[in-house]
C-alpha atoms as a PDB file:
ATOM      1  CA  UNK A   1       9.376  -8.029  17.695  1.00  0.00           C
ATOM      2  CA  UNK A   2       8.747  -4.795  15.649  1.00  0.00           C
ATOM      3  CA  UNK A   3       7.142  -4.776  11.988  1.00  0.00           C
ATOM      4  CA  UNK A   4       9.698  -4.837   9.991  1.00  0.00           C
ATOM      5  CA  UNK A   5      11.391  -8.178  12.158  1.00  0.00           C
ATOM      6  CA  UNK A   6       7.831  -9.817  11.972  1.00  0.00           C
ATOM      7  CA  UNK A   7       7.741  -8.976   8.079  1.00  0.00           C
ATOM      8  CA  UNK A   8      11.720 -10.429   7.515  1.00  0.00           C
ATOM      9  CA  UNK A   9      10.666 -13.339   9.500  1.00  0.00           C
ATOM     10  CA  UNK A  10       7.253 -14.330   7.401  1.00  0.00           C
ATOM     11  CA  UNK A  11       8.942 -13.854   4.265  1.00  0.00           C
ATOM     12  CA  UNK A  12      11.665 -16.577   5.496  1.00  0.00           C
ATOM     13  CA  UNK A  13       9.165 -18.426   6.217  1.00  0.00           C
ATOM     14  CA  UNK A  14       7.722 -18.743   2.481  1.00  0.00           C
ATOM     15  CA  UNK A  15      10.373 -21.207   0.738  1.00  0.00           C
ATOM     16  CA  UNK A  16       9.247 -20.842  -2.216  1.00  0.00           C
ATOM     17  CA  UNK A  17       9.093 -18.085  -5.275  1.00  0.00           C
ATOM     18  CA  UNK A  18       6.110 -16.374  -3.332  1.00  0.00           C
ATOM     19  CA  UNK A  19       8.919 -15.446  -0.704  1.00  0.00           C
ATOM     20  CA  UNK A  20      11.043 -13.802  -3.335  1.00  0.00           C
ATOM     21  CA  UNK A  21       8.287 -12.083  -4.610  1.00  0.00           C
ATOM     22  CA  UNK A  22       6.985 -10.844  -1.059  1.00  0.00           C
ATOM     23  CA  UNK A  23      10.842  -9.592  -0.702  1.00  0.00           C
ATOM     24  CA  UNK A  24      10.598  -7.944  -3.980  1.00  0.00           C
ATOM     25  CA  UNK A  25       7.679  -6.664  -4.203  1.00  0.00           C
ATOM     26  CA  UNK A  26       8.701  -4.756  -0.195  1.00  0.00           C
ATOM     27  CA  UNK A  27      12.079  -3.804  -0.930  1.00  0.00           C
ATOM     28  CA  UNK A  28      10.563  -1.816  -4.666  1.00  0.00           C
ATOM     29  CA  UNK A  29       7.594  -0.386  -1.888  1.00  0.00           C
ATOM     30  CA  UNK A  30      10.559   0.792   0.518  1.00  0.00           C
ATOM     31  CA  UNK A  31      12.666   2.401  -2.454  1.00  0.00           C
ATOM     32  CA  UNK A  32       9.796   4.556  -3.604  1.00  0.00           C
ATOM     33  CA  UNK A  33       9.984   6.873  -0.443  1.00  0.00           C
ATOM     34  CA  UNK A  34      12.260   6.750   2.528  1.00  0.00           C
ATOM     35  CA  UNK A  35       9.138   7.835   4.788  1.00  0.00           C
ATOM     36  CA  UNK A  36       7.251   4.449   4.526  1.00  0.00           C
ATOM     37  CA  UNK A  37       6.520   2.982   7.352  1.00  0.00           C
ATOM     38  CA  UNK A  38       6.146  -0.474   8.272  1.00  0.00           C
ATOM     39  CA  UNK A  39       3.049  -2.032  10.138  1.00  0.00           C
ATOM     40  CA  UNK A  40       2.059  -5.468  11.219  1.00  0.00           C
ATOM     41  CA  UNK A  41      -1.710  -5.338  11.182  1.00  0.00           C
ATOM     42  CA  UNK A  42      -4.450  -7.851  11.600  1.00  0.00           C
ATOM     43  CA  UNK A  43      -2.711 -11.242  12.682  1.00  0.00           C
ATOM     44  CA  UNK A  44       0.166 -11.376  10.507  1.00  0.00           C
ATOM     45  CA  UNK A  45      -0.384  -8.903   7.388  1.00  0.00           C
ATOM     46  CA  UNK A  46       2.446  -6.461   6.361  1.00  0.00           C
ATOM     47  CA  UNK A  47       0.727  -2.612   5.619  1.00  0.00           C
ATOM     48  CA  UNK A  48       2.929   0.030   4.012  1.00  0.00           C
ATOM     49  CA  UNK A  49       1.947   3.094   4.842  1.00  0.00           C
ATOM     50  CA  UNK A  50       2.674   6.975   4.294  1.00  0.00           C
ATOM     51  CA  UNK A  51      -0.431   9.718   5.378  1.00  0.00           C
ATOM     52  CA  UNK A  52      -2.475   6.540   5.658  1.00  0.00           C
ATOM     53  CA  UNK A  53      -2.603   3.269   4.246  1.00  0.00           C
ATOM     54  CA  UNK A  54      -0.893   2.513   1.298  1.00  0.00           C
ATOM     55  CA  UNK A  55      -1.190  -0.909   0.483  1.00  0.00           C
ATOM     56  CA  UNK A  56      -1.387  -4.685   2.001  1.00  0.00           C
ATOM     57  CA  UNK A  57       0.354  -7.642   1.273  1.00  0.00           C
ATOM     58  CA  UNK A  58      -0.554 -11.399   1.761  1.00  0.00           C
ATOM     59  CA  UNK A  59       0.815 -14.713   0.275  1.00  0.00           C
ATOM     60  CA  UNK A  60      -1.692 -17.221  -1.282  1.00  0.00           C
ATOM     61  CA  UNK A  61      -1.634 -20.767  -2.651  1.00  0.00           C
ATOM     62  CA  UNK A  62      -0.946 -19.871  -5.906  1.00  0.00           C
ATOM     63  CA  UNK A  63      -0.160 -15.872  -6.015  1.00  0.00           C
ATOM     64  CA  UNK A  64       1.182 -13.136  -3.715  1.00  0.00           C
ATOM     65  CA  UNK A  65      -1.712 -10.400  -3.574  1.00  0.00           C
ATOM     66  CA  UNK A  66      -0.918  -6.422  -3.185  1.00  0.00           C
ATOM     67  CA  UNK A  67      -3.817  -4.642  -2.494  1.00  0.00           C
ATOM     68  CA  UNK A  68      -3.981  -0.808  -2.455  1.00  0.00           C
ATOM     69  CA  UNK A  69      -6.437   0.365   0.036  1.00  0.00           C
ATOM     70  CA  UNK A  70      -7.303   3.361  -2.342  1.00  0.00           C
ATOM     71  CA  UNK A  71      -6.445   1.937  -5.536  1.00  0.00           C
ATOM     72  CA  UNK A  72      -9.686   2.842  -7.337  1.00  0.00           C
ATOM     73  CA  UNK A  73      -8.726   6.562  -7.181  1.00  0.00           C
ATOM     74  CA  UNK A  74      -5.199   6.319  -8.531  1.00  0.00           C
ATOM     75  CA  UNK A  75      -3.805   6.106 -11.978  1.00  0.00           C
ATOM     76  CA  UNK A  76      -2.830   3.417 -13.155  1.00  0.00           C
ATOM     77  CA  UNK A  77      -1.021   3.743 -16.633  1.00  0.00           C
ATOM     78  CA  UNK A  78       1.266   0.999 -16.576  1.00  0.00           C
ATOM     79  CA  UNK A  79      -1.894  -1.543 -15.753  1.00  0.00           C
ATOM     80  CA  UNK A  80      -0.864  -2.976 -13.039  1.00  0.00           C
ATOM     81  CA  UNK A  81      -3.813  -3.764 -11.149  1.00  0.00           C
ATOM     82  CA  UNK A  82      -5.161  -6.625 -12.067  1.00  0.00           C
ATOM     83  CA  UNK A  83      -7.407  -7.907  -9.129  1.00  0.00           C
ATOM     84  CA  UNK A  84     -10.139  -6.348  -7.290  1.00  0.00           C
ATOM     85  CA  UNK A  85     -11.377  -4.102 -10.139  1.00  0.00           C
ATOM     86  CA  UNK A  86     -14.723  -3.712  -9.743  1.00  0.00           C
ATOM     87  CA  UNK A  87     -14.767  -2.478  -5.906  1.00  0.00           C
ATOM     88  CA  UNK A  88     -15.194   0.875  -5.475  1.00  0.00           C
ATOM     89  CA  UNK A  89     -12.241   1.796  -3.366  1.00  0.00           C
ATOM     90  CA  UNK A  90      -9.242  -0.906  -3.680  1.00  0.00           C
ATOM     91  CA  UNK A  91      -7.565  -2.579  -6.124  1.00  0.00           C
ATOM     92  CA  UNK A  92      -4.884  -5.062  -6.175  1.00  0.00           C
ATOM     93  CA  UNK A  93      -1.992  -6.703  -8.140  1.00  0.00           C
ATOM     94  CA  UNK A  94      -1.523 -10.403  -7.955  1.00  0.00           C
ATOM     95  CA  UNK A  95       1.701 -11.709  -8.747  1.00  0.00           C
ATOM     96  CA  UNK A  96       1.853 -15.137 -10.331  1.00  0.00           C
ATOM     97  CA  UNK A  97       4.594 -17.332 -10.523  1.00  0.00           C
ATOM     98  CA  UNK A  98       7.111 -16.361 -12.993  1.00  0.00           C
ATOM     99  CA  UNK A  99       5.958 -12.553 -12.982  1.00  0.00           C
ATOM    100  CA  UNK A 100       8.275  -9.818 -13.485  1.00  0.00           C
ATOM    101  CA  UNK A 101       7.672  -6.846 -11.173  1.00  0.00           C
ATOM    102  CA  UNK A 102       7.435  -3.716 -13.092  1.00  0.00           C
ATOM    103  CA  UNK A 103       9.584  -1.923 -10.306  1.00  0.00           C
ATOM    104  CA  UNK A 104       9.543   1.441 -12.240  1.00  0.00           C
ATOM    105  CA  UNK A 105       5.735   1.180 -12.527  1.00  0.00           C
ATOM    106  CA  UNK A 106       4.952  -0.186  -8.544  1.00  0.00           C
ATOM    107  CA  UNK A 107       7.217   2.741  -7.588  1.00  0.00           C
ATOM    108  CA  UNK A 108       5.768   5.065  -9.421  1.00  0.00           C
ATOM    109  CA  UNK A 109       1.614   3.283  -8.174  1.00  0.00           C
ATOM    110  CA  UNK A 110       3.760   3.670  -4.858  1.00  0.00           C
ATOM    111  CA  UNK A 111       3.886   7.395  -4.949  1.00  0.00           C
ATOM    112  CA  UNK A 112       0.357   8.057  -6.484  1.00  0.00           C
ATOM    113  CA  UNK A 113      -0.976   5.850  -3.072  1.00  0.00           C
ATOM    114  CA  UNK A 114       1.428   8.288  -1.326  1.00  0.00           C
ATOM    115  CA  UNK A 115       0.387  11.629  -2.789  1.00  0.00           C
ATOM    116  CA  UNK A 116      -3.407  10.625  -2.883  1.00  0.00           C
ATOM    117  CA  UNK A 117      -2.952  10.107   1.382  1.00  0.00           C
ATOM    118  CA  UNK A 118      -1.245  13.631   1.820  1.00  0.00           C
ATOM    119  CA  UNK A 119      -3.483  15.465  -0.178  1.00  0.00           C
ATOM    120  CA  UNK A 120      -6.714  13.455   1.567  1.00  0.00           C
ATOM    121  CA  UNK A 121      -4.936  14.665   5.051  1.00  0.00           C
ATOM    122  CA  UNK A 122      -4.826  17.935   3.686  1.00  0.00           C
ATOM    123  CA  UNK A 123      -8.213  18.365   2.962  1.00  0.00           C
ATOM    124  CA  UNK A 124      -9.586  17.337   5.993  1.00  0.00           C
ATOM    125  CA  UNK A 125      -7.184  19.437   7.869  1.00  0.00           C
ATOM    126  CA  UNK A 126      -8.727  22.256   6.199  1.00  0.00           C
ATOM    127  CA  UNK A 127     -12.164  20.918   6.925  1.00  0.00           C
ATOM    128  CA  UNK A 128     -11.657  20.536  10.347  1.00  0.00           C
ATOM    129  CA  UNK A 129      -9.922  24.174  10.391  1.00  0.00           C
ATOM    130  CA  UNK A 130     -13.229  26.040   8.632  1.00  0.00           C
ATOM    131  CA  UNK A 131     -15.725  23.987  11.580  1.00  0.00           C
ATOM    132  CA  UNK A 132     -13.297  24.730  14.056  1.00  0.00           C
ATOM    133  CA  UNK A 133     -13.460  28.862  12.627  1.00  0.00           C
ATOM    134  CA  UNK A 134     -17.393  28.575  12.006  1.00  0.00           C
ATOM    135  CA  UNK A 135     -17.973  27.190  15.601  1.00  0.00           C
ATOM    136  CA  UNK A 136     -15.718  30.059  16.871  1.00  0.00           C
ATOM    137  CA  UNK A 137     -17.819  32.603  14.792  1.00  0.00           C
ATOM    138  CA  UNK A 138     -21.267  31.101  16.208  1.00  0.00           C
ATOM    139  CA  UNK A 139     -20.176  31.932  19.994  1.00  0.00           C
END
């Protein structure tokens, strides 16, 4: 079974409104950039990611929980995050029953996680291209 089948099949298997969230909440992730990909990570958690992680999604008792693996260094004018705001590197919006996803706003948190990976690659590409030409220059 690929990602994406083992991510359709544990959102069937939530019955109740955490399931539409979860299908909500992946379907506004998947419209913000056609280059997502799809992962199944860590015994049955569904991981966006683009250049690197991009965020993590789990169900709980009472709340479906998106965590952004490098949420702590992106803006965040809408205010979505609402969990996880005093760790240094993620942060994380939990949806409550009878939320209304601000899809304009996670798309938008969506593309900041997305632009923040790229330019991370970036820079270490270029780091790893200046030890690459300063080992070269030492021979």
């Amino acid at each position: 079974m690929n990602p994406s089948e083992s991510i359709d099949q544990l959102i069937a298997g939530i019955t109740d409104w955490r399931g539409k969230t979860f299908a909500s909440i992946r379907k506004t992730i998947l419209e913000a950039d056609p280059e997502i990909i799809e992962e199944w990570k860590w015994m049955g958690s569904p991981v966006w990611s683009r250049g690197g992680m991009i965020a993590v999604a789990n169900a709980h008792k009472g709340k479906v929980k998106l965590t952004f693996a490098h949420g702590a260094s992106l803006p965040d004018p809408d205010k979505l995050f609402n969990a996880g705001l005093e760790g240094n590197a993620r942060r994380a919006i939990d949806f409550s029953e009878g939320d209304k996803i601000n899809a304009r706003a996670l798309k938008n948190l969506v593309r900041a996680a997305i632009d923040h990976n790229l330019t991370r690659l970036k820079k270490n590409a270029s780091a790893s291209t200046r030890a690459k030409g300063l080992k070269t220059q030492e021979k």
